[in-house]
C-alpha atoms as a PDB file:
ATOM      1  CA  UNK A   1      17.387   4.521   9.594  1.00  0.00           C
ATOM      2  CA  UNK A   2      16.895   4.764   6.084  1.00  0.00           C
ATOM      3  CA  UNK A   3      13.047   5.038   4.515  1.00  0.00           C
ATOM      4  CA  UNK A   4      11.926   4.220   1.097  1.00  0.00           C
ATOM      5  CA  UNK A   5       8.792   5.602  -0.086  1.00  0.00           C
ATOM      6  CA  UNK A   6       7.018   3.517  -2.883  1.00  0.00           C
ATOM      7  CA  UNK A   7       4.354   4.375  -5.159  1.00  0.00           C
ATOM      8  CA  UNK A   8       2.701   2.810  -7.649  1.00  0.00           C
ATOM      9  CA  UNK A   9       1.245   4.780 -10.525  1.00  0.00           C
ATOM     10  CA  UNK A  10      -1.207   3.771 -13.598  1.00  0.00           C
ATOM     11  CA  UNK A  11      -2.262   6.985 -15.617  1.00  0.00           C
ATOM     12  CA  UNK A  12      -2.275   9.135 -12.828  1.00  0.00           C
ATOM     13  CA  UNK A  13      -0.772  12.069 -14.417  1.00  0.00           C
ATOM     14  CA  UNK A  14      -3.736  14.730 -13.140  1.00  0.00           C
ATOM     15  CA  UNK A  15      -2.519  14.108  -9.587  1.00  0.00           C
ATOM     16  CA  UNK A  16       0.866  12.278  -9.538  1.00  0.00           C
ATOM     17  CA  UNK A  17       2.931  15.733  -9.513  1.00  0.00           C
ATOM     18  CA  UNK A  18       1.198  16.862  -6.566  1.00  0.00           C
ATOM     19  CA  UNK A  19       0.976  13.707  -4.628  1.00  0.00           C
ATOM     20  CA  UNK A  20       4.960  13.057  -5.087  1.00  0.00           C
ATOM     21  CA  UNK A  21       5.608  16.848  -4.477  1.00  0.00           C
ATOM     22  CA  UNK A  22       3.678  16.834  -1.088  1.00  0.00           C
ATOM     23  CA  UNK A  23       5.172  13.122   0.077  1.00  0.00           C
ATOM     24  CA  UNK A  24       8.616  14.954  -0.173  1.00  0.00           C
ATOM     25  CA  UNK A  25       7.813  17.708   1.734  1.00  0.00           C
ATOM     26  CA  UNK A  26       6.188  15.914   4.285  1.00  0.00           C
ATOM     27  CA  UNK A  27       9.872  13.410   3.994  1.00  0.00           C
ATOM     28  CA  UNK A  28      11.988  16.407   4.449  1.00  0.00           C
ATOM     29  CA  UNK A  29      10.816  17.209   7.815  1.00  0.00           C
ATOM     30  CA  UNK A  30      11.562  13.676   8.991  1.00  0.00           C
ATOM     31  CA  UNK A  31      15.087  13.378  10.890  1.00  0.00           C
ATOM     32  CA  UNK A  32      15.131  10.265   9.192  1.00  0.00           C
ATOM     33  CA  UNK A  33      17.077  10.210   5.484  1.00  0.00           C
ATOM     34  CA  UNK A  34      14.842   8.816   2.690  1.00  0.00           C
ATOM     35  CA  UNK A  35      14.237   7.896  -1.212  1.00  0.00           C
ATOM     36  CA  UNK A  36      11.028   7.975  -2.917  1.00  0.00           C
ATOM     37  CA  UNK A  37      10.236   5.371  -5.490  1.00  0.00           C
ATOM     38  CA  UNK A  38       7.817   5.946  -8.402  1.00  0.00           C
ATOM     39  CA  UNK A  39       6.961   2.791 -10.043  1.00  0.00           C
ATOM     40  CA  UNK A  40       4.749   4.066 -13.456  1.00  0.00           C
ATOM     41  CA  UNK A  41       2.893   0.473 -13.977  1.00  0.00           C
ATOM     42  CA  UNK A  42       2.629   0.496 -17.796  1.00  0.00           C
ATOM     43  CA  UNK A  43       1.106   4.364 -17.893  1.00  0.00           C
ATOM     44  CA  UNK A  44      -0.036   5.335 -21.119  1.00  0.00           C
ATOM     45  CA  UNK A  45      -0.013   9.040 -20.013  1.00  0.00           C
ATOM     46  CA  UNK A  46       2.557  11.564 -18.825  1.00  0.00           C
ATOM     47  CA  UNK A  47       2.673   9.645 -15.166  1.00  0.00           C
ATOM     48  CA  UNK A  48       6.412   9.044 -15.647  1.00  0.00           C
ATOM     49  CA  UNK A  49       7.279  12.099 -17.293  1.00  0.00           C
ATOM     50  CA  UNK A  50       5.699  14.318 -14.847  1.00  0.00           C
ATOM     51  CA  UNK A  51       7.228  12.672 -11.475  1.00  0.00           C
ATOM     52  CA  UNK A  52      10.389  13.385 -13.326  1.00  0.00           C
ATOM     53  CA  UNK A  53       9.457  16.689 -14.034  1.00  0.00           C
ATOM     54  CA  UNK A  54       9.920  17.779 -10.367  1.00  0.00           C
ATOM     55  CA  UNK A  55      13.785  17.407 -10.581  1.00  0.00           C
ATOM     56  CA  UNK A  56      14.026  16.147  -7.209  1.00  0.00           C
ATOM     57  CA  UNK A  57      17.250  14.086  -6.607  1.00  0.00           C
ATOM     58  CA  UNK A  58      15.311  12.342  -4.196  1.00  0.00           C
ATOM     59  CA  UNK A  59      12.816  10.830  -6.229  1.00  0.00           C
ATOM     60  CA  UNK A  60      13.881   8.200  -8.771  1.00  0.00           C
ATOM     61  CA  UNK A  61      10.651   6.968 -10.995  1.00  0.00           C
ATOM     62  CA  UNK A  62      10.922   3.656 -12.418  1.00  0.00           C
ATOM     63  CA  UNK A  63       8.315   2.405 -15.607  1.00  0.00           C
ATOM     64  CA  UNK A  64       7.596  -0.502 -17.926  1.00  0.00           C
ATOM     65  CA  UNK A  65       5.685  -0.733 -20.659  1.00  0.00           C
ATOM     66  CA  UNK A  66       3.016  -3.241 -19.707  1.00  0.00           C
ATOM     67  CA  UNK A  67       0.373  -3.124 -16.706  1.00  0.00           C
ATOM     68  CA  UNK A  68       0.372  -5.384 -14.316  1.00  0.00           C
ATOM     69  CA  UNK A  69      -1.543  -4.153 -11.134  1.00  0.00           C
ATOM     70  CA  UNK A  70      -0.379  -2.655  -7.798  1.00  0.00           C
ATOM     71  CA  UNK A  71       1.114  -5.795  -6.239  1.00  0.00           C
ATOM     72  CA  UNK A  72       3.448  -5.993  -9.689  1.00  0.00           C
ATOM     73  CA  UNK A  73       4.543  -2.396  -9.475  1.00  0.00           C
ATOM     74  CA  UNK A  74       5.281  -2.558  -5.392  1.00  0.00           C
ATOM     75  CA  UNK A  75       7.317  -5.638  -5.764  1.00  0.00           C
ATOM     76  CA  UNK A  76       8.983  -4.086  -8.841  1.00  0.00           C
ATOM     77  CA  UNK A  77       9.780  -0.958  -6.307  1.00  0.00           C
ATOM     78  CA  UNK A  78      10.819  -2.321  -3.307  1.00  0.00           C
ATOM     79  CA  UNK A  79      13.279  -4.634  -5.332  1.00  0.00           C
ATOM     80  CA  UNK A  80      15.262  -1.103  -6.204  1.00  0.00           C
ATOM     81  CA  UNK A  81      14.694   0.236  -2.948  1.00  0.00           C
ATOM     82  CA  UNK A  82      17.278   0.182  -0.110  1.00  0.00           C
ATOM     83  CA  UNK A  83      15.646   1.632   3.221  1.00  0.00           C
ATOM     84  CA  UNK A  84      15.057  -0.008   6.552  1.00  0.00           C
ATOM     85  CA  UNK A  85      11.951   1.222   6.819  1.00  0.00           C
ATOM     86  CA  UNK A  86       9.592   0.853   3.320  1.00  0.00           C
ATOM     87  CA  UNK A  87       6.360   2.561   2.791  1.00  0.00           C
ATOM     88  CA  UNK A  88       3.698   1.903   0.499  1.00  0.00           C
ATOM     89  CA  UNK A  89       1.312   5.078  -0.790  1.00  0.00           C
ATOM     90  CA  UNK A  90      -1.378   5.154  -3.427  1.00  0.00           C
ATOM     91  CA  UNK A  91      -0.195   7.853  -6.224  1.00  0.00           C
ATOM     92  CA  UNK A  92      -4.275   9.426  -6.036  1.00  0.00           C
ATOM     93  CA  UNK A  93      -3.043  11.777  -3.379  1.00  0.00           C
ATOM     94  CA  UNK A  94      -5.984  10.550  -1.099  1.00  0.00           C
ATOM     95  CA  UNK A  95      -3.956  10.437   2.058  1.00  0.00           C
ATOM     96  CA  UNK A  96      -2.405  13.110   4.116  1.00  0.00           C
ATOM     97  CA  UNK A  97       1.559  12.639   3.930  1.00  0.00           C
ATOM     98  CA  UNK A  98       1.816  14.281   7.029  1.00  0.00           C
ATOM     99  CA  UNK A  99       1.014  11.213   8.764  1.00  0.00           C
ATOM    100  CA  UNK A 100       4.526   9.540   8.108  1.00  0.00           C
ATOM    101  CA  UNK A 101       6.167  10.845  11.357  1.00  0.00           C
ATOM    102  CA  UNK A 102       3.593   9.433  13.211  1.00  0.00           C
ATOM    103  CA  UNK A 103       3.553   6.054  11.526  1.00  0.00           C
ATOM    104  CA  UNK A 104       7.455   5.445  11.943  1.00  0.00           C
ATOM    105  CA  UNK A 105       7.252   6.519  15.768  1.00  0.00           C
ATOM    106  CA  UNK A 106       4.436   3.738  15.969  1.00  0.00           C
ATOM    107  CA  UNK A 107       7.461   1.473  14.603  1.00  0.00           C
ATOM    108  CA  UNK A 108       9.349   2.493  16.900  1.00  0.00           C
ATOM    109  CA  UNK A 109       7.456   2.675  20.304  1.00  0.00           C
ATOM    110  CA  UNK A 110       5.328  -0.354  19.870  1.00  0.00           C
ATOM    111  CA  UNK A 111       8.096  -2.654  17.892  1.00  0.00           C
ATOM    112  CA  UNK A 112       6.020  -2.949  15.207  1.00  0.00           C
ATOM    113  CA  UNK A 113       6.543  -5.177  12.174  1.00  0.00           C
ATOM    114  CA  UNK A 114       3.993  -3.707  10.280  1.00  0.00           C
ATOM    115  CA  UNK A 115       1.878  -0.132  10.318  1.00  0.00           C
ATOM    116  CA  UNK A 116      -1.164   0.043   8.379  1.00  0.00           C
ATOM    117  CA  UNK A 117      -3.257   2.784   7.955  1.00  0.00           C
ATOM    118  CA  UNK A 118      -7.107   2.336   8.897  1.00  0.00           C
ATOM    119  CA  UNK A 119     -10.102   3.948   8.043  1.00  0.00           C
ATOM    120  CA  UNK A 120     -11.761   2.528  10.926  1.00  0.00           C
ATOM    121  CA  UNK A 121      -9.253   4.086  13.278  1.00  0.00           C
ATOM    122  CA  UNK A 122     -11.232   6.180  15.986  1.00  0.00           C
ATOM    123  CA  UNK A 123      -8.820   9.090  15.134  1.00  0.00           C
ATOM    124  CA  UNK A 124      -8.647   8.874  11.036  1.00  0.00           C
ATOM    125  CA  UNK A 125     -10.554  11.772   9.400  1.00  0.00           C
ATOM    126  CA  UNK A 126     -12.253  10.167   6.212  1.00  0.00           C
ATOM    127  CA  UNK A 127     -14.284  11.922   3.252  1.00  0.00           C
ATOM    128  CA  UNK A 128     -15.480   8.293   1.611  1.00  0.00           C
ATOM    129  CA  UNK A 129     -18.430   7.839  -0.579  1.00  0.00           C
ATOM    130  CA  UNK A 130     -21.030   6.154   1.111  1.00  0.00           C
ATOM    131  CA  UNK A 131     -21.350   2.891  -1.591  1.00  0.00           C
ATOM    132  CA  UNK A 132     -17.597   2.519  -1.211  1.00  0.00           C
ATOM    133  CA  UNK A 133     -17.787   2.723   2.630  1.00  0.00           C
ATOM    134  CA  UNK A 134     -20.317  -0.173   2.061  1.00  0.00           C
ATOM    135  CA  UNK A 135     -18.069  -2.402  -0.024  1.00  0.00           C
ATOM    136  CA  UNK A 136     -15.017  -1.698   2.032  1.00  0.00           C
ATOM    137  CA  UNK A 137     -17.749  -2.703   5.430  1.00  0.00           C
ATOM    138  CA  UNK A 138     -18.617  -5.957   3.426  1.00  0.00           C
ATOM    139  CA  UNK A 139     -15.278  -6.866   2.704  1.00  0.00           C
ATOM    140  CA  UNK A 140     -13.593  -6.211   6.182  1.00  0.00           C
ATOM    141  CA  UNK A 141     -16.171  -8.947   7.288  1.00  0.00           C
ATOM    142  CA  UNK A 142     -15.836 -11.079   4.919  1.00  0.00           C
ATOM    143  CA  UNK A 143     -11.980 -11.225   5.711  1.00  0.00           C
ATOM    144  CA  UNK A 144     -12.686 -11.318   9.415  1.00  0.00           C
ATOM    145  CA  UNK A 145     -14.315 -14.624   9.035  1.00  0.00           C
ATOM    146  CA  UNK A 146     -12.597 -16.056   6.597  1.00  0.00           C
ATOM    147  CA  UNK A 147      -8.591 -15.276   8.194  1.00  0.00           C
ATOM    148  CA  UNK A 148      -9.330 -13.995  11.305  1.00  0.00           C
ATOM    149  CA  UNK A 149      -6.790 -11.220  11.097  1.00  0.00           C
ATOM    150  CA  UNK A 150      -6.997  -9.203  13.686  1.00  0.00           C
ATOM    151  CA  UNK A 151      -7.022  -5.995  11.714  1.00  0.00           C
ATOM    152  CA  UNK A 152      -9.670  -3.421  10.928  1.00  0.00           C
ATOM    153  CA  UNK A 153      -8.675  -2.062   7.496  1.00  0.00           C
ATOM    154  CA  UNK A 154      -6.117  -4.404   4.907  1.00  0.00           C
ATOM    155  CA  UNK A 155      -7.306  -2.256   1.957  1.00  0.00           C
ATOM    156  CA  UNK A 156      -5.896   1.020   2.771  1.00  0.00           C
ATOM    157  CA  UNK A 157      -3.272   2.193   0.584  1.00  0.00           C
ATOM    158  CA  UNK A 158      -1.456   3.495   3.223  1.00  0.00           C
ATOM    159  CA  UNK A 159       1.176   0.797   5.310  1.00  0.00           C
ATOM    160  CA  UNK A 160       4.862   0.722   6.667  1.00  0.00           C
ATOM    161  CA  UNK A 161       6.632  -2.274   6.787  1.00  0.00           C
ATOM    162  CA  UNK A 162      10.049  -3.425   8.274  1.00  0.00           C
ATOM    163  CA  UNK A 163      12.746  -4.416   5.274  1.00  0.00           C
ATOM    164  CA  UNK A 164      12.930  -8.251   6.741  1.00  0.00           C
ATOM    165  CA  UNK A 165       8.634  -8.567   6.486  1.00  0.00           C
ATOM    166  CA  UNK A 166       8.779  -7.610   2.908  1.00  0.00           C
ATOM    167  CA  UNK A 167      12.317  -9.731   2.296  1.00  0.00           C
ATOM    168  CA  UNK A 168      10.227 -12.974   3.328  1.00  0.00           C
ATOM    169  CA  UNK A 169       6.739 -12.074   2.355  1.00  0.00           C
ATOM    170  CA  UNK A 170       7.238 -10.519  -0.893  1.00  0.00           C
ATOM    171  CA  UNK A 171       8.556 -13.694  -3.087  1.00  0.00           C
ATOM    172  CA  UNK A 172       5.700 -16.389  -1.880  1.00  0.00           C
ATOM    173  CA  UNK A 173       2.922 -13.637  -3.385  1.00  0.00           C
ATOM    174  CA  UNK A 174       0.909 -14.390  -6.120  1.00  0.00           C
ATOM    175  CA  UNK A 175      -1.892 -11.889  -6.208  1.00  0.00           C
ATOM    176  CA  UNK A 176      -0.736  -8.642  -8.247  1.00  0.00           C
ATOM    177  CA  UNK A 177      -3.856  -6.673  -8.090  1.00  0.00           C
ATOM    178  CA  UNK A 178      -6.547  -5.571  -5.396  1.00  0.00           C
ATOM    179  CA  UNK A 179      -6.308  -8.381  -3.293  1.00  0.00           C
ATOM    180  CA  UNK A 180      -2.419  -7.802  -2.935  1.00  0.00           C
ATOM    181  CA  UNK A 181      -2.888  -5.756   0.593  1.00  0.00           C
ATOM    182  CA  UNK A 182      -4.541  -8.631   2.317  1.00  0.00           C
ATOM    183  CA  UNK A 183      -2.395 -11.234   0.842  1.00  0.00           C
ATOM    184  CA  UNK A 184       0.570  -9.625   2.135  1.00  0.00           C
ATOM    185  CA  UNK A 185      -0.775  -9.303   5.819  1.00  0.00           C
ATOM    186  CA  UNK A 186      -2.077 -12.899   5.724  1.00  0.00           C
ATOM    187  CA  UNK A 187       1.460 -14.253   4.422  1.00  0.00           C
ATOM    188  CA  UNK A 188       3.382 -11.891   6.823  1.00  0.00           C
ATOM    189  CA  UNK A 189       0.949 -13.168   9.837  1.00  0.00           C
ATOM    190  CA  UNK A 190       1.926 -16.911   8.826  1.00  0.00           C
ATOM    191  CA  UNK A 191       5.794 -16.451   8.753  1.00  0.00           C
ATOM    192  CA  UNK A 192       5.128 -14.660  12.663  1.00  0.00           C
ATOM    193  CA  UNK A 193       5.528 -11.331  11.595  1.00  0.00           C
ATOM    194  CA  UNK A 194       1.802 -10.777  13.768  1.00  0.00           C
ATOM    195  CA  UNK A 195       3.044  -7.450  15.412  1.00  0.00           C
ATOM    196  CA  UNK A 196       0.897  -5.194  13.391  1.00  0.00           C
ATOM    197  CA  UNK A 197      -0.757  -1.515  14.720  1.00  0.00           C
ATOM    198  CA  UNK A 198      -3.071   0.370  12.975  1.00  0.00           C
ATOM    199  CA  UNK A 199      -2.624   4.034  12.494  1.00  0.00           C
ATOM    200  CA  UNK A 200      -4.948   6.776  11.729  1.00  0.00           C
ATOM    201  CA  UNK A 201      -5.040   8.080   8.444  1.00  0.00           C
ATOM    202  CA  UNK A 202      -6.625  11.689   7.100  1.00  0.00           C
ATOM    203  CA  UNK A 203      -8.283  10.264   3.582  1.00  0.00           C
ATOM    204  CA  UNK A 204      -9.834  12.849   0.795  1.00  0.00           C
ATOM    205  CA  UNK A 205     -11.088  10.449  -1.273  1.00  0.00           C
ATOM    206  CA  UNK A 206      -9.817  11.495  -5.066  1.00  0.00           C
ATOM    207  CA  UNK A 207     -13.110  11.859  -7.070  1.00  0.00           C
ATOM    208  CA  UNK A 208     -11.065  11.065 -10.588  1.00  0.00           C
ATOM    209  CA  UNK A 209     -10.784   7.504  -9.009  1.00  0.00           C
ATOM    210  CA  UNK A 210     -12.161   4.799 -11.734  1.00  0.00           C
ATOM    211  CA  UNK A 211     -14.586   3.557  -9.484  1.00  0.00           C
ATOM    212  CA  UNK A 212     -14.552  -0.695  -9.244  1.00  0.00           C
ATOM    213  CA  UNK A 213     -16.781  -2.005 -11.746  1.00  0.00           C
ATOM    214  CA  UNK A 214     -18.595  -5.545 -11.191  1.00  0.00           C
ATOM    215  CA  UNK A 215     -15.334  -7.242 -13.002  1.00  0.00           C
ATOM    216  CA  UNK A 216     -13.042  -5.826 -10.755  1.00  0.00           C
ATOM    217  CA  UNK A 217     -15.020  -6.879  -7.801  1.00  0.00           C
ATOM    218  CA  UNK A 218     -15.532 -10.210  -9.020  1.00  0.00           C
ATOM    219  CA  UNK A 219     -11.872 -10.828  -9.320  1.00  0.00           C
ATOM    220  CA  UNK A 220     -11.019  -9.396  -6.048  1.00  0.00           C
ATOM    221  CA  UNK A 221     -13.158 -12.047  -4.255  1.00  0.00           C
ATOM    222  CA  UNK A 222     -12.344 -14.697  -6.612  1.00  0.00           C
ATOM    223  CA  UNK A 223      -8.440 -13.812  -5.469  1.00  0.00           C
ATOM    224  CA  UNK A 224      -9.224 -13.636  -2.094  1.00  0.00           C
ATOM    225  CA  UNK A 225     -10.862 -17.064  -2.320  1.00  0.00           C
ATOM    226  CA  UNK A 226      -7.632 -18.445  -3.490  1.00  0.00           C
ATOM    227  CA  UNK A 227      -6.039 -16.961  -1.067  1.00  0.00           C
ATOM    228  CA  UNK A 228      -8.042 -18.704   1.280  1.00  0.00           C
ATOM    229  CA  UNK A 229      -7.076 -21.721  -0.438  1.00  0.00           C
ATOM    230  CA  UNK A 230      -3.846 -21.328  -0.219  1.00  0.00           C
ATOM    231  CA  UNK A 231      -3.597 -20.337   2.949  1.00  0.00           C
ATOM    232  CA  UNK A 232      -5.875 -23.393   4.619  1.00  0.00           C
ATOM    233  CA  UNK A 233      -5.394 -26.194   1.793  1.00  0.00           C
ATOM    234  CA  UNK A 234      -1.990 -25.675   0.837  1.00  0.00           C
ATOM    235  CA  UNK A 235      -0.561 -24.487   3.804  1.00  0.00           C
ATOM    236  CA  UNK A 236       1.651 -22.337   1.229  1.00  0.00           C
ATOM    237  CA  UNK A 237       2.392 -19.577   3.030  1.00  0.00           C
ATOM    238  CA  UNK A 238       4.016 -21.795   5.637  1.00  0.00           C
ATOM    239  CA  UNK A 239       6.610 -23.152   4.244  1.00  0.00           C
END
């Protein structure tokens, strides 16, 4: 069972060589055969260049010129990808690799549609800065009302999917940036793909992060408002 491995990169060239370079080795102890998919979202550093810089046949890096946000550059990636199994990973190199066994046994043993890594997971080890922990809090409960997901964490950059979930979730997605996790899981929970176990996840939060500013966070909830709306008025992701 093939895995693809996607990341999505925007002028992350202090940590993108190291992130890529310890996904692989954590890949190459996996019985499983796998690709690894850099998608350089309109970088106006040495992203690109770098990931190629590692000379690993393994690791193809794909880049455009313009940037369109996360969702964008996952979509772009999993539309070159060709593994059963897809994973998503942020390129900050916050997350342990070593983690990916774990997450496709999960698959596996519980029949999983969909693996998603959790900070709130009793076993995750987490070095988060407090006001983020306290945005992330607010916004797992504003989500809990608002879809009733039965998930802890949709922000994590950290998930595994099954090919068909993405095949039929991917094209009815309109969000592109930091709302794209949870309008994912809320269109893969509508088309019955509700089979979905959290993980534990070993986070070092990467201090170069830009941290959100109050535009970001405005859009965010203004997306995730219209993802309400098009999840309750529309009935869109129905259909």
């Amino acid at each position: 069972m093939k895995l693809s491995i996607i990341i999505p990169a925007y002028n992350e060239a202090h940590t993108i060589k190291h992130t890529v370079a310890a996904i692989a080795k954590s890949a190459n102890e996996l019985s499983e055969p796998y690709e690894l998919i850099v998608v350089s979202d309109g970088s106006t550093d040495d992203t690109a260049k770098l990931a190629r810089s590692l000379h690993n046949p393994k690791v193809h890096v794909l880049e455009y010129e313009k940037n369109h946000g996360k969702g964008y550059a996952l979509k772009y990636g999993v539309s070159y990808s060709h593994g059963e199994l897809v994973t998503f990973m942020d390129a900050g190199g916050d997350f342990d690799p070593k983690h990916l066994d774990l997450y496709i046994k999960l698959a596996e043993l519980m029949d999983a549609d969909i693996v998603i890594g959790s900070k709130r997971h009793p076993m995750s080890q987490v070095n988060y800065p407090l006001h983020r922990r306290a945005m992330s809090w607010v916004y797992h409960w504003l989500v809990r009302i608002m879809f009733h997901l039965k998930i802890h964490d949709t922000q994590t950059g950290f998930k595994l999917f099954r090919r068909a979930v993405l095949v039929k979730t991917l094209p009815k997605l309109v969000v592109k940036k930091y709302a794209f996790d949870l309008e994912l899981l809320v269109a893969a929970n509508r088309l019955g793909f509700t089979k979905i176990t959290e993980a534990p996840v070993k986070m070092d939060f990467n201090w170069h992060k830009t941290s959100l500013g109050p535009r970001a966070i405005t859009k965010m909830l203004i997306d995730t408002l219209a993802i309400f709306y098009r999840t309750y008025i529309l009935r869109y992701y129905d259909r």
